[in-house]
C-alpha atoms as a PDB file:
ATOM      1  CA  UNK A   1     102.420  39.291 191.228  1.00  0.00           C
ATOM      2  CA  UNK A   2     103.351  36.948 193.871  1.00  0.00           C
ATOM      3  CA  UNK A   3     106.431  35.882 195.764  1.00  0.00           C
ATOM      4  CA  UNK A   4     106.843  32.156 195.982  1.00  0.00           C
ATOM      5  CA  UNK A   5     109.572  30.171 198.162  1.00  0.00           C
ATOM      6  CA  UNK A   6     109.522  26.566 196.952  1.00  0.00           C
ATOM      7  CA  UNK A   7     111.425  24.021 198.877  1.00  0.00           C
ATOM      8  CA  UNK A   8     113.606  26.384 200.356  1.00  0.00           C
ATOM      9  CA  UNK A   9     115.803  25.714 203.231  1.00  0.00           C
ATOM     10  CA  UNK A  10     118.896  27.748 205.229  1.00  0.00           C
ATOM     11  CA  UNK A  11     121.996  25.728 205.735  1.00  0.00           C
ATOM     12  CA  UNK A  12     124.855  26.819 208.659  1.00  0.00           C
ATOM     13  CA  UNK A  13     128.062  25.144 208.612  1.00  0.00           C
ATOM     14  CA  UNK A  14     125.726  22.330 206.226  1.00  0.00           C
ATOM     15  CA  UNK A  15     123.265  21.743 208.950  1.00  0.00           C
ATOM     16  CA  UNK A  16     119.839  22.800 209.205  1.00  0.00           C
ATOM     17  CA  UNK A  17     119.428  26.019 210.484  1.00  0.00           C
ATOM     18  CA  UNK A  18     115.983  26.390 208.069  1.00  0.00           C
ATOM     19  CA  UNK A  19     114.330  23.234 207.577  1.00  0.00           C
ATOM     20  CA  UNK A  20     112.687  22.762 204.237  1.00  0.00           C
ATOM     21  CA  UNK A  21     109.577  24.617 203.798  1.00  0.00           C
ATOM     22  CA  UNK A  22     107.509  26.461 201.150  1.00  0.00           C
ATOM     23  CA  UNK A  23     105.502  29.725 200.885  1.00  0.00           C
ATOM     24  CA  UNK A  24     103.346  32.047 198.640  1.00  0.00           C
ATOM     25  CA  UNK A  25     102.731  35.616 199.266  1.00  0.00           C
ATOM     26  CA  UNK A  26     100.227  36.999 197.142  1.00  0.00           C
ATOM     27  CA  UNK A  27     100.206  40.812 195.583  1.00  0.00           C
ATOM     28  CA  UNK A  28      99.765  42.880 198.660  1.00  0.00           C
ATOM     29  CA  UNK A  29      99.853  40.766 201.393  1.00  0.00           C
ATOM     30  CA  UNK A  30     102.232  40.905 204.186  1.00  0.00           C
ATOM     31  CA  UNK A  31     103.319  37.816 205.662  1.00  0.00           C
ATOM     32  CA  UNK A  32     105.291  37.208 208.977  1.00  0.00           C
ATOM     33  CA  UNK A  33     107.800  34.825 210.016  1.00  0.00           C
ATOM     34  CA  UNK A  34     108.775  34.858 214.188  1.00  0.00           C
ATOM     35  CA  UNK A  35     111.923  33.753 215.556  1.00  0.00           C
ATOM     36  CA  UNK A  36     114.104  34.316 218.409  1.00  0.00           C
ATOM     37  CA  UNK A  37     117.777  36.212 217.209  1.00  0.00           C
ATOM     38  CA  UNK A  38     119.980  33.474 215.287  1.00  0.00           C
ATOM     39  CA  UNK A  39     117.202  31.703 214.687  1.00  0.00           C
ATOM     40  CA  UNK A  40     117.459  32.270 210.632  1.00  0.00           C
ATOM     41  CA  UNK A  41     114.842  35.176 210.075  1.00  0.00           C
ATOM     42  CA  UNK A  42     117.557  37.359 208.253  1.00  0.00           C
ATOM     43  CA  UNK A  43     119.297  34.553 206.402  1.00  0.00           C
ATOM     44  CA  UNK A  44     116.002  33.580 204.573  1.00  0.00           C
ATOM     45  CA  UNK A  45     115.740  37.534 203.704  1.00  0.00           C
ATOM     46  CA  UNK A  46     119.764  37.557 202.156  1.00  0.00           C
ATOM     47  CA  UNK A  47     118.329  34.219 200.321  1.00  0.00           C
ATOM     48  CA  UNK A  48     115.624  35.816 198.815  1.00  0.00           C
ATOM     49  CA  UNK A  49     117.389  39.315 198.074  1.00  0.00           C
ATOM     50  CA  UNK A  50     120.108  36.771 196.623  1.00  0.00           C
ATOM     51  CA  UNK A  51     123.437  37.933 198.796  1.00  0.00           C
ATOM     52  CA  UNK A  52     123.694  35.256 201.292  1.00  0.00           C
ATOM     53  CA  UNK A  53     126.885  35.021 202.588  1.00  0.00           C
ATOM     54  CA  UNK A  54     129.062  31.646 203.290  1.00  0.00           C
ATOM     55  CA  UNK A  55     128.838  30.064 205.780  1.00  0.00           C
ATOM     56  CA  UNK A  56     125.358  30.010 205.021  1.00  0.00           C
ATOM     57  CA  UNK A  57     123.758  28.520 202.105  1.00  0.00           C
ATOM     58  CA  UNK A  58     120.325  28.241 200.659  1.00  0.00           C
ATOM     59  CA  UNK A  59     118.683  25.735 198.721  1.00  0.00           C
ATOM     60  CA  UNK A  60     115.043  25.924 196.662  1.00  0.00           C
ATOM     61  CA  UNK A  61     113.408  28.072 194.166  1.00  0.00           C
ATOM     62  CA  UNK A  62     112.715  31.367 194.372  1.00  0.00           C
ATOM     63  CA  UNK A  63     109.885  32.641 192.422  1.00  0.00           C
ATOM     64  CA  UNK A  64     108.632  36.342 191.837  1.00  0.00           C
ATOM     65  CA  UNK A  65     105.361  36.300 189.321  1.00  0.00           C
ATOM     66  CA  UNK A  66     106.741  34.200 186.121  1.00  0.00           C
ATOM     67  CA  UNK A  67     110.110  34.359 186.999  1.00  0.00           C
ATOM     68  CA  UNK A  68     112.852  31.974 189.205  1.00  0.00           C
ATOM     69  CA  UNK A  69     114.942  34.739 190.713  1.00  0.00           C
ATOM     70  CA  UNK A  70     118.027  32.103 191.524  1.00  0.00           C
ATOM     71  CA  UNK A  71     120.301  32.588 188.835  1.00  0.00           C
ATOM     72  CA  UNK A  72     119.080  36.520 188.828  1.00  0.00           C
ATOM     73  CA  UNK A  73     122.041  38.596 190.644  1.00  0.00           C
ATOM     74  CA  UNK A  74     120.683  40.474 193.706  1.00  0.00           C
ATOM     75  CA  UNK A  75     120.837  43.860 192.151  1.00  0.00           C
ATOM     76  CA  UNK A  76     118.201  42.869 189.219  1.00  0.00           C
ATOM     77  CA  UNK A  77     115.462  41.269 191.224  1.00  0.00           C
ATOM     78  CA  UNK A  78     113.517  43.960 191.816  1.00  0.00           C
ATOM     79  CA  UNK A  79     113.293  43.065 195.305  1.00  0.00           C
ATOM     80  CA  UNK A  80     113.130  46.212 198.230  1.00  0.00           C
ATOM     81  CA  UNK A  81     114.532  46.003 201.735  1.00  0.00           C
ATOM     82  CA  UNK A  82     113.597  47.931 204.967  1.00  0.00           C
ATOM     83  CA  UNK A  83     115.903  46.943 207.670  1.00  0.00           C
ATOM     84  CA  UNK A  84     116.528  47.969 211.196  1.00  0.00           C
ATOM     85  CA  UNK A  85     118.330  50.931 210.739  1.00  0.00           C
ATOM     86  CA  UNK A  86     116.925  53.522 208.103  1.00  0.00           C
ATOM     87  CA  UNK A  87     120.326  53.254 206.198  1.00  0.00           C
ATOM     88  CA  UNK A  88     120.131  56.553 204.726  1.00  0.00           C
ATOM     89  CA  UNK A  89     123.688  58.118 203.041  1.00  0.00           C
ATOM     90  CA  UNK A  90     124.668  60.594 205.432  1.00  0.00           C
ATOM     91  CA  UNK A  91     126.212  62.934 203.019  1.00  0.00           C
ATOM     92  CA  UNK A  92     123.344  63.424 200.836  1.00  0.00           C
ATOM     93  CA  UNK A  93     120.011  65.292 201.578  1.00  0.00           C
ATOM     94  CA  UNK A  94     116.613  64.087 201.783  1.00  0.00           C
ATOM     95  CA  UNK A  95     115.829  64.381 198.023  1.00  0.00           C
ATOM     96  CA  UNK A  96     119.089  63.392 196.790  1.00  0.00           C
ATOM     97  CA  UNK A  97     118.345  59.754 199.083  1.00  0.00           C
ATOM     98  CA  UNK A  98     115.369  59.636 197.337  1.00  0.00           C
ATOM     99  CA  UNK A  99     116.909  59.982 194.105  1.00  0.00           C
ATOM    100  CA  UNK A 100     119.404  57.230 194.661  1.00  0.00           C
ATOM    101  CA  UNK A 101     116.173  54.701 194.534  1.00  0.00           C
ATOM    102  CA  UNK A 102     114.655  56.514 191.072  1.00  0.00           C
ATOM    103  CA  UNK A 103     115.970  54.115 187.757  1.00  0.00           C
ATOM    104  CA  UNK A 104     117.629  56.737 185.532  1.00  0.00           C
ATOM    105  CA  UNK A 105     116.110  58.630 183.316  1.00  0.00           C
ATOM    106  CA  UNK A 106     115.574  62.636 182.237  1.00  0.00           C
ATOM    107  CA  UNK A 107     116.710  64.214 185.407  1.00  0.00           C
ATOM    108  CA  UNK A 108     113.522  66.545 185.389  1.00  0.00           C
ATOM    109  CA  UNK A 109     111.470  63.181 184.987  1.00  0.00           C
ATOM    110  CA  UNK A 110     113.364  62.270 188.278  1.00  0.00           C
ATOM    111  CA  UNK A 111     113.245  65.409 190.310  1.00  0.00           C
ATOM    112  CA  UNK A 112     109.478  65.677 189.869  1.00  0.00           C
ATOM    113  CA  UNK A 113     109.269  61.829 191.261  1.00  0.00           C
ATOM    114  CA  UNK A 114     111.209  62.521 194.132  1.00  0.00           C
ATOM    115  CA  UNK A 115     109.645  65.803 195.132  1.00  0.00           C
ATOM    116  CA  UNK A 116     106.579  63.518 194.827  1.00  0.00           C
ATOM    117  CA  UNK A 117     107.657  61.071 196.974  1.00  0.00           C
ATOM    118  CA  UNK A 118     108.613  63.585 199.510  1.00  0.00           C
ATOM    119  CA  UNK A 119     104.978  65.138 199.090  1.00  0.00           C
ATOM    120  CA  UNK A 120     103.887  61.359 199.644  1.00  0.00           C
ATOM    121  CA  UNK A 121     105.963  61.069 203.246  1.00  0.00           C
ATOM    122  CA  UNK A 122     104.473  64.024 204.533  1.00  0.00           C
ATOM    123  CA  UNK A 123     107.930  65.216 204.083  1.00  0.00           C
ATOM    124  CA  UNK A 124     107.332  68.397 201.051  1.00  0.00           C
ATOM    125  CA  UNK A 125     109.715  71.028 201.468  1.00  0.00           C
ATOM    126  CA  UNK A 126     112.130  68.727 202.564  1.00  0.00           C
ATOM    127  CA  UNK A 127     114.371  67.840 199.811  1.00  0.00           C
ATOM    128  CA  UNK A 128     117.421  70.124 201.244  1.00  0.00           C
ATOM    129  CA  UNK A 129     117.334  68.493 204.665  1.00  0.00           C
ATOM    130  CA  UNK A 130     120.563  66.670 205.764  1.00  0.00           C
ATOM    131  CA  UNK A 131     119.562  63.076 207.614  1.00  0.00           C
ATOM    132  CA  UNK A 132     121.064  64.259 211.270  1.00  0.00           C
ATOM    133  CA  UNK A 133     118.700  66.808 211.037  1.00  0.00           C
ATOM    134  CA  UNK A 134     115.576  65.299 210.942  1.00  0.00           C
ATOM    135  CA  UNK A 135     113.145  62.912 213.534  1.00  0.00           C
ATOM    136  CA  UNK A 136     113.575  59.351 213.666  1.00  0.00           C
ATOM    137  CA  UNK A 137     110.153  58.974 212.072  1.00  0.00           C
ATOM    138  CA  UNK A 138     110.943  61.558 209.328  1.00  0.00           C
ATOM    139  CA  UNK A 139     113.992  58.813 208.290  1.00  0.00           C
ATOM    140  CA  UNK A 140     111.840  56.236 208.226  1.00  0.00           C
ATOM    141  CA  UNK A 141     109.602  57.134 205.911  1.00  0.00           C
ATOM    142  CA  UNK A 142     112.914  58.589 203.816  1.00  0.00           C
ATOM    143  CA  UNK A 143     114.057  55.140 203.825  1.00  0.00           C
ATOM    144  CA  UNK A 144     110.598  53.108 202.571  1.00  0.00           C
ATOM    145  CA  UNK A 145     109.924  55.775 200.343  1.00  0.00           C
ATOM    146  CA  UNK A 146     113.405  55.097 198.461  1.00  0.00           C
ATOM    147  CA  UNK A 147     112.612  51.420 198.597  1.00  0.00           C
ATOM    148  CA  UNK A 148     109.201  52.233 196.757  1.00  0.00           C
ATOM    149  CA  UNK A 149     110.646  54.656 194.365  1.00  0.00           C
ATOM    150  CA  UNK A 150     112.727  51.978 192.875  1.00  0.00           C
ATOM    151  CA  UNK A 151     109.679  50.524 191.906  1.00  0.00           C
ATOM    152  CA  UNK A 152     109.707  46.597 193.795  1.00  0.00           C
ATOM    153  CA  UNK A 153     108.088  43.930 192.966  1.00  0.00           C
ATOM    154  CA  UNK A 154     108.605  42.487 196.368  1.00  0.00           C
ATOM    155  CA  UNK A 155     109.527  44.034 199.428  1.00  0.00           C
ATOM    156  CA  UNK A 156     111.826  41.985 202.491  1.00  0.00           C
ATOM    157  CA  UNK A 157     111.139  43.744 205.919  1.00  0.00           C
ATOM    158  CA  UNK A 158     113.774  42.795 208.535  1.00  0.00           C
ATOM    159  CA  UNK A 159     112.717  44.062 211.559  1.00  0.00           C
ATOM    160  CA  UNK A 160     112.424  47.370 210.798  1.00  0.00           C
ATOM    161  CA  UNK A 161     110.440  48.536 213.747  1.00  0.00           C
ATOM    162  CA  UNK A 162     112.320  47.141 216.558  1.00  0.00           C
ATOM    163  CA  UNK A 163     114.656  50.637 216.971  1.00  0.00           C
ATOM    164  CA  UNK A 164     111.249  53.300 217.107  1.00  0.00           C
ATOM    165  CA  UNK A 165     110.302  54.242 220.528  1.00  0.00           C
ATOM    166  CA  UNK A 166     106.753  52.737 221.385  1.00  0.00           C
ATOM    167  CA  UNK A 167     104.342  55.167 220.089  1.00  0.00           C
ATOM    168  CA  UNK A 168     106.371  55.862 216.829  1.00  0.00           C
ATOM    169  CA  UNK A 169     106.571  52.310 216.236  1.00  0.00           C
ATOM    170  CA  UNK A 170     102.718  51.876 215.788  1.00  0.00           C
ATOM    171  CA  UNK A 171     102.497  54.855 213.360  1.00  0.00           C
ATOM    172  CA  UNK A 172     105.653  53.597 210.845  1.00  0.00           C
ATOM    173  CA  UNK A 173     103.830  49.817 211.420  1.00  0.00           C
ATOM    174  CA  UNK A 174     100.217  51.050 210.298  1.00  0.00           C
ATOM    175  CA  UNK A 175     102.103  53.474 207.393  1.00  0.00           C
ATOM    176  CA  UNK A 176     104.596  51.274 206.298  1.00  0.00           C
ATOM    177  CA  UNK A 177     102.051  48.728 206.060  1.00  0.00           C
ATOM    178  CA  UNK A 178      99.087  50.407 204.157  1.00  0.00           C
ATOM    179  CA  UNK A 179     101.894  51.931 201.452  1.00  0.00           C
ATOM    180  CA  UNK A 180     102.836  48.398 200.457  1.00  0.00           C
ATOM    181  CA  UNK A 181      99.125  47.028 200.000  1.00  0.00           C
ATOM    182  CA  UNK A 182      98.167  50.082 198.226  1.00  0.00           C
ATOM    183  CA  UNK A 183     100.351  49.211 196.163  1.00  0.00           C
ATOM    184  CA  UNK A 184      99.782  45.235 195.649  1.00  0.00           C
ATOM    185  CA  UNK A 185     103.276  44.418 196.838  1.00  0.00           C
ATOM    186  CA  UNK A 186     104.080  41.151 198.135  1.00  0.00           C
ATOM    187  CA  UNK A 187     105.825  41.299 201.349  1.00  0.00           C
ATOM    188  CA  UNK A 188     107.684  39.087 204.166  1.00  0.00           C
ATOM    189  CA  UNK A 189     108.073  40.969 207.500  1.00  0.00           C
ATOM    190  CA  UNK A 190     110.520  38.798 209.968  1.00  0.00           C
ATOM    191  CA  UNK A 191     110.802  40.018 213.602  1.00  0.00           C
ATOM    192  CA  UNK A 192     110.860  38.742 216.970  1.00  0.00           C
ATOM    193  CA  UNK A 193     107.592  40.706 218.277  1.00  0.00           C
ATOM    194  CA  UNK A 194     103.955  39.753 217.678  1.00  0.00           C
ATOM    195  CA  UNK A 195     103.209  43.104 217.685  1.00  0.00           C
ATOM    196  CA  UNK A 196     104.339  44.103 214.647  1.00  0.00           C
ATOM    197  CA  UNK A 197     102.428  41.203 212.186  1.00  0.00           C
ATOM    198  CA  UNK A 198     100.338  43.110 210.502  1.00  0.00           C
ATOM    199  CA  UNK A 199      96.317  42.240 211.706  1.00  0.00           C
ATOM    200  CA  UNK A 200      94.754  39.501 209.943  1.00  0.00           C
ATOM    201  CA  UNK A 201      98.016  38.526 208.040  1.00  0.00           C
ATOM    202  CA  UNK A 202      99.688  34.958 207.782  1.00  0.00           C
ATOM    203  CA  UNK A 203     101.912  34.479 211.060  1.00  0.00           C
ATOM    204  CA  UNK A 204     104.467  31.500 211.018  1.00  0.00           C
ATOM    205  CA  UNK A 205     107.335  30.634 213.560  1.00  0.00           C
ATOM    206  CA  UNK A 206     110.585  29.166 213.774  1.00  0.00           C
ATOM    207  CA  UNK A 207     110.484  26.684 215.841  1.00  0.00           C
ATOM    208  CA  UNK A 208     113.604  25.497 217.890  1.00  0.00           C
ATOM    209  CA  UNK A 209     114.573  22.697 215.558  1.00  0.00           C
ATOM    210  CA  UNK A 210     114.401  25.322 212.455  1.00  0.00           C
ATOM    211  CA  UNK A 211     110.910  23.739 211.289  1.00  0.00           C
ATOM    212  CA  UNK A 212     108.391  26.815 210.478  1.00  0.00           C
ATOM    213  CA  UNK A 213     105.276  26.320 211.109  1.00  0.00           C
ATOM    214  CA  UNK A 214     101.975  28.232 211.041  1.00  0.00           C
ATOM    215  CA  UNK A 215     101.770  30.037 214.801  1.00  0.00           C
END
Protein backbone atom coordinates (compact mmCIF):
# COMPACT_ATOMS: atom_id res chain seq x y z
CA UNK A 1 0.00 0.00 0.00
CA UNK A 2 1.31 3.30 -0.84
CA UNK A 3 0.92 6.88 0.28
CA UNK A 4 0.42 9.29 -2.56
CA UNK A 5 0.35 13.30 -2.31
CA UNK A 6 -1.01 14.58 -5.62
CA UNK A 7 -0.87 18.22 -6.31
CA UNK A 8 -0.67 19.14 -2.90
CA UNK A 9 0.28 22.47 -1.66
CA UNK A 10 0.33 24.42 2.07
CA UNK A 11 -1.31 27.78 2.07
CA UNK A 12 -0.49 30.60 5.11
CA UNK A 13 -2.60 33.54 5.32
CA UNK A 14 -3.48 32.28 1.23
CA UNK A 15 0.08 32.50 0.17
CA UNK A 16 2.40 29.87 -0.60
CA UNK A 17 4.04 28.55 2.17
CA UNK A 18 4.15 24.83 0.17
CA UNK A 19 4.35 25.23 -3.40
CA UNK A 20 2.57 22.62 -5.43
CA UNK A 21 4.24 19.38 -5.55
CA UNK A 22 3.53 15.62 -5.70
CA UNK A 23 4.86 12.42 -4.06
CA UNK A 24 4.58 8.55 -3.75
CA UNK A 25 5.86 6.56 -0.94
CA UNK A 26 5.77 3.05 -1.57
CA UNK A 27 4.97 0.11 1.21
CA UNK A 28 7.94 0.37 3.46
CA UNK A 29 9.84 3.06 2.41
CA UNK A 30 10.72 6.02 4.39
CA UNK A 31 10.92 9.20 2.73
CA UNK A 32 12.36 12.59 4.02
CA UNK A 33 11.46 16.06 3.55
CA UNK A 34 14.25 18.93 5.08
CA UNK A 35 13.39 22.29 6.07
CA UNK A 36 14.48 24.92 8.32
CA UNK A 37 11.60 25.59 11.45
CA UNK A 38 8.45 27.45 9.81
CA UNK A 39 9.38 26.31 6.80
CA UNK A 40 6.03 23.97 6.42
CA UNK A 41 7.45 20.41 7.38
CA UNK A 42 4.65 19.97 10.11
CA UNK A 43 1.83 21.61 8.21
CA UNK A 44 2.16 19.04 5.30
CA UNK A 45 2.07 16.24 8.24
CA UNK A 46 -1.51 17.97 9.90
CA UNK A 47 -2.54 17.87 5.97
CA UNK A 48 -1.99 14.46 5.57
CA UNK A 49 -3.21 13.28 9.18
CA UNK A 50 -6.26 15.62 8.08
CA UNK A 51 -6.31 18.29 11.24
CA UNK A 52 -4.77 21.27 9.75
CA UNK A 53 -5.61 24.14 11.47
CA UNK A 54 -6.70 27.75 9.93
CA UNK A 55 -4.75 29.82 9.11
CA UNK A 56 -3.34 27.21 7.13
CA UNK A 57 -4.93 25.42 4.39
CA UNK A 58 -4.13 22.59 2.08
CA UNK A 59 -5.02 21.85 -1.29
CA UNK A 60 -4.53 18.30 -3.46
CA UNK A 61 -5.34 14.73 -3.10
CA UNK A 62 -4.39 12.61 -0.66
CA UNK A 63 -4.16 9.05 -1.49
CA UNK A 64 -3.47 5.91 0.81
CA UNK A 65 -3.59 2.48 -1.47
CA UNK A 66 -7.22 2.77 -3.30
CA UNK A 67 -8.45 5.32 -1.27
CA UNK A 68 -8.55 9.56 -1.34
CA UNK A 69 -8.24 10.21 2.37
CA UNK A 70 -9.69 14.06 1.92
CA UNK A 71 -13.12 13.80 2.81
CA UNK A 72 -11.96 10.87 5.46
CA UNK A 73 -11.98 12.62 9.11
CA UNK A 74 -8.51 12.39 10.73
CA UNK A 75 -9.46 9.80 13.25
CA UNK A 76 -10.39 7.06 10.39
CA UNK A 77 -7.37 7.27 8.18
CA UNK A 78 -5.45 4.88 9.58
CA UNK A 79 -2.62 7.11 9.57
CA UNK A 80 0.20 6.88 12.82
CA UNK A 81 2.18 9.79 14.20
CA UNK A 82 5.54 9.90 16.11
CA UNK A 83 6.26 13.37 17.11
CA UNK A 84 8.85 15.13 19.13
CA UNK A 85 7.78 14.42 22.38
CA UNK A 86 6.78 10.68 23.19
CA UNK A 87 3.23 11.97 24.21
CA UNK A 88 2.54 9.25 26.49
CA UNK A 89 -0.70 9.76 29.16
CA UNK A 90 0.94 10.34 32.29
CA UNK A 91 -1.63 8.74 34.42
CA UNK A 92 -1.66 5.46 32.86
CA UNK A 93 1.10 2.71 32.93
CA UNK A 94 3.10 1.30 30.27
CA UNK A 95 0.57 -1.40 29.21
CA UNK A 96 -2.44 0.56 29.72
CA UNK A 97 -0.58 3.31 26.88
CA UNK A 98 -0.27 0.52 24.87
CA UNK A 99 -3.72 -0.43 25.14
CA UNK A 100 -5.05 2.96 24.24
CA UNK A 101 -3.56 2.20 20.49
CA UNK A 102 -5.25 -1.63 20.40
CA UNK A 103 -8.97 -1.28 18.26
CA UNK A 104 -11.42 -2.85 20.73
CA UNK A 105 -12.10 -6.06 21.00
CA UNK A 106 -12.19 -9.17 23.80
CA UNK A 107 -10.11 -7.58 26.45
CA UNK A 108 -8.00 -10.90 26.78
CA UNK A 109 -7.52 -10.60 22.86
CA UNK A 110 -6.08 -7.11 23.85
CA UNK A 111 -4.01 -7.79 26.90
CA UNK A 112 -2.14 -10.59 25.12
CA UNK A 113 -1.35 -7.87 22.16
CA UNK A 114 -0.09 -5.45 24.41
CA UNK A 115 2.01 -7.70 26.59
CA UNK A 116 3.28 -8.58 23.08
CA UNK A 117 4.10 -5.39 22.11
CA UNK A 118 5.87 -4.78 25.30
CA UNK A 119 7.83 -8.18 24.66
CA UNK A 120 8.48 -6.52 21.11
CA UNK A 121 10.13 -3.08 22.78
CA UNK A 122 12.38 -4.94 24.81
CA UNK A 123 10.14 -3.62 27.42
CA UNK A 124 8.42 -7.38 29.02
CA UNK A 125 7.67 -7.06 32.51
CA UNK A 126 6.88 -3.67 32.07
CA UNK A 127 3.26 -3.25 31.79
CA UNK A 128 2.90 -1.76 35.56
CA UNK A 129 5.51 0.93 34.99
CA UNK A 130 4.30 4.58 35.36
CA UNK A 131 5.96 6.90 32.33
CA UNK A 132 8.16 9.20 34.95
CA UNK A 133 9.65 6.17 35.83
CA UNK A 134 11.21 4.94 32.98
CA UNK A 135 14.44 6.09 30.41
CA UNK A 136 13.88 8.38 27.70
CA UNK A 137 14.55 5.53 25.29
CA UNK A 138 12.18 3.14 27.16
CA UNK A 139 9.25 6.02 26.16
CA UNK A 140 10.15 6.02 22.92
CA UNK A 141 9.70 2.84 21.99
CA UNK A 142 6.25 3.03 24.35
CA UNK A 143 5.19 5.65 22.06
CA UNK A 144 5.96 3.86 18.33
CA UNK A 145 4.87 0.77 19.67
CA UNK A 146 1.25 2.34 20.39
CA UNK A 147 1.40 3.91 16.97
CA UNK A 148 2.00 0.29 15.49
CA UNK A 149 -0.49 -1.40 17.65
CA UNK A 150 -3.21 0.58 16.10
CA UNK A 151 -2.38 -1.10 13.13
CA UNK A 152 -1.33 2.08 10.34
CA UNK A 153 -1.37 2.04 7.12
CA UNK A 154 0.90 5.00 7.00
CA UNK A 155 3.01 6.41 9.49
CA UNK A 156 3.89 10.66 9.69
CA UNK A 157 7.26 11.12 11.64
CA UNK A 158 7.72 14.74 12.80
CA UNK A 159 10.91 15.01 14.06
CA UNK A 160 10.85 12.61 16.48
CA UNK A 161 14.52 12.31 17.17
CA UNK A 162 15.52 15.79 17.63
CA UNK A 163 14.90 15.61 21.81
CA UNK A 164 17.30 12.05 22.35
CA UNK A 165 20.71 12.79 23.49
CA UNK A 166 23.30 11.80 20.67
CA UNK A 167 23.94 8.23 21.16
CA UNK A 168 20.22 7.38 21.96
CA UNK A 169 19.21 9.12 18.97
CA UNK A 170 21.04 6.65 16.57
CA UNK A 171 19.57 3.57 18.34
CA UNK A 172 15.56 4.91 18.27
CA UNK A 173 16.64 6.12 14.36
CA UNK A 174 17.99 2.52 13.30
CA UNK A 175 14.84 0.84 15.55
CA UNK A 176 12.25 3.04 14.71
CA UNK A 177 13.24 2.66 11.26
CA UNK A 178 13.63 -1.18 10.70
CA UNK A 179 10.00 -1.68 12.72
CA UNK A 180 8.24 0.31 10.02
CA UNK A 181 9.87 -1.57 6.91
CA UNK A 182 9.36 -4.80 8.53
CA UNK A 183 6.33 -4.05 8.40
CA UNK A 184 5.78 -2.53 4.69
CA UNK A 185 4.61 0.80 6.05
CA UNK A 186 4.81 3.79 4.05
CA UNK A 187 6.39 6.57 5.83
CA UNK A 188 7.32 10.49 5.61
CA UNK A 189 9.99 11.52 8.18
CA UNK A 190 10.30 15.61 8.20
CA UNK A 191 13.20 17.10 10.24
CA UNK A 192 15.73 19.65 10.03
CA UNK A 193 18.91 17.20 10.34
CA UNK A 194 20.44 15.07 7.58
CA UNK A 195 21.27 12.77 9.99
CA UNK A 196 18.28 11.30 10.65
CA UNK A 197 17.08 10.32 6.68
CA UNK A 198 17.16 7.04 6.81
CA UNK A 199 20.37 5.59 4.37
CA UNK A 200 19.55 5.12 0.88
CA UNK A 201 16.00 6.71 1.24
CA UNK A 202 14.41 9.58 -0.95
CA UNK A 203 15.69 13.05 0.57
CA UNK A 204 13.82 16.28 -0.64
CA UNK A 205 14.10 19.97 0.70
CA UNK A 206 12.21 22.96 1.16
CA UNK A 207 13.64 25.37 -0.45
CA UNK A 208 13.33 29.12 0.62
CA UNK A 209 10.57 30.00 -1.79
CA UNK A 210 8.48 26.78 -0.44
CA UNK A 211 9.39 24.78 -3.79
CA UNK A 212 10.56 21.05 -2.69
CA UNK A 213 12.82 19.67 -4.51
CA UNK A 214 14.91 16.48 -4.60
CA UNK A 215 18.27 17.40 -2.29
Amino acid sequence: MALSLEGVEVLLHGKALLRTFSLTVEAGDIVTLMGPSGSGKSSLLAYVAGDLEPPLLGHGIIRLGGSILNEVAAGRRRIGRLFQDDLLFPHLTAGENLLFGIPRGPRQERLAKMRDGLAQAGLAGFEDRAPHTLSGGERARISLFRSLLAHPNAMLLDEPFSKLDSELRQTMREYVFAHLRQRLIPSLLVTHDVADAPPGGQILAITRDGEVRHA
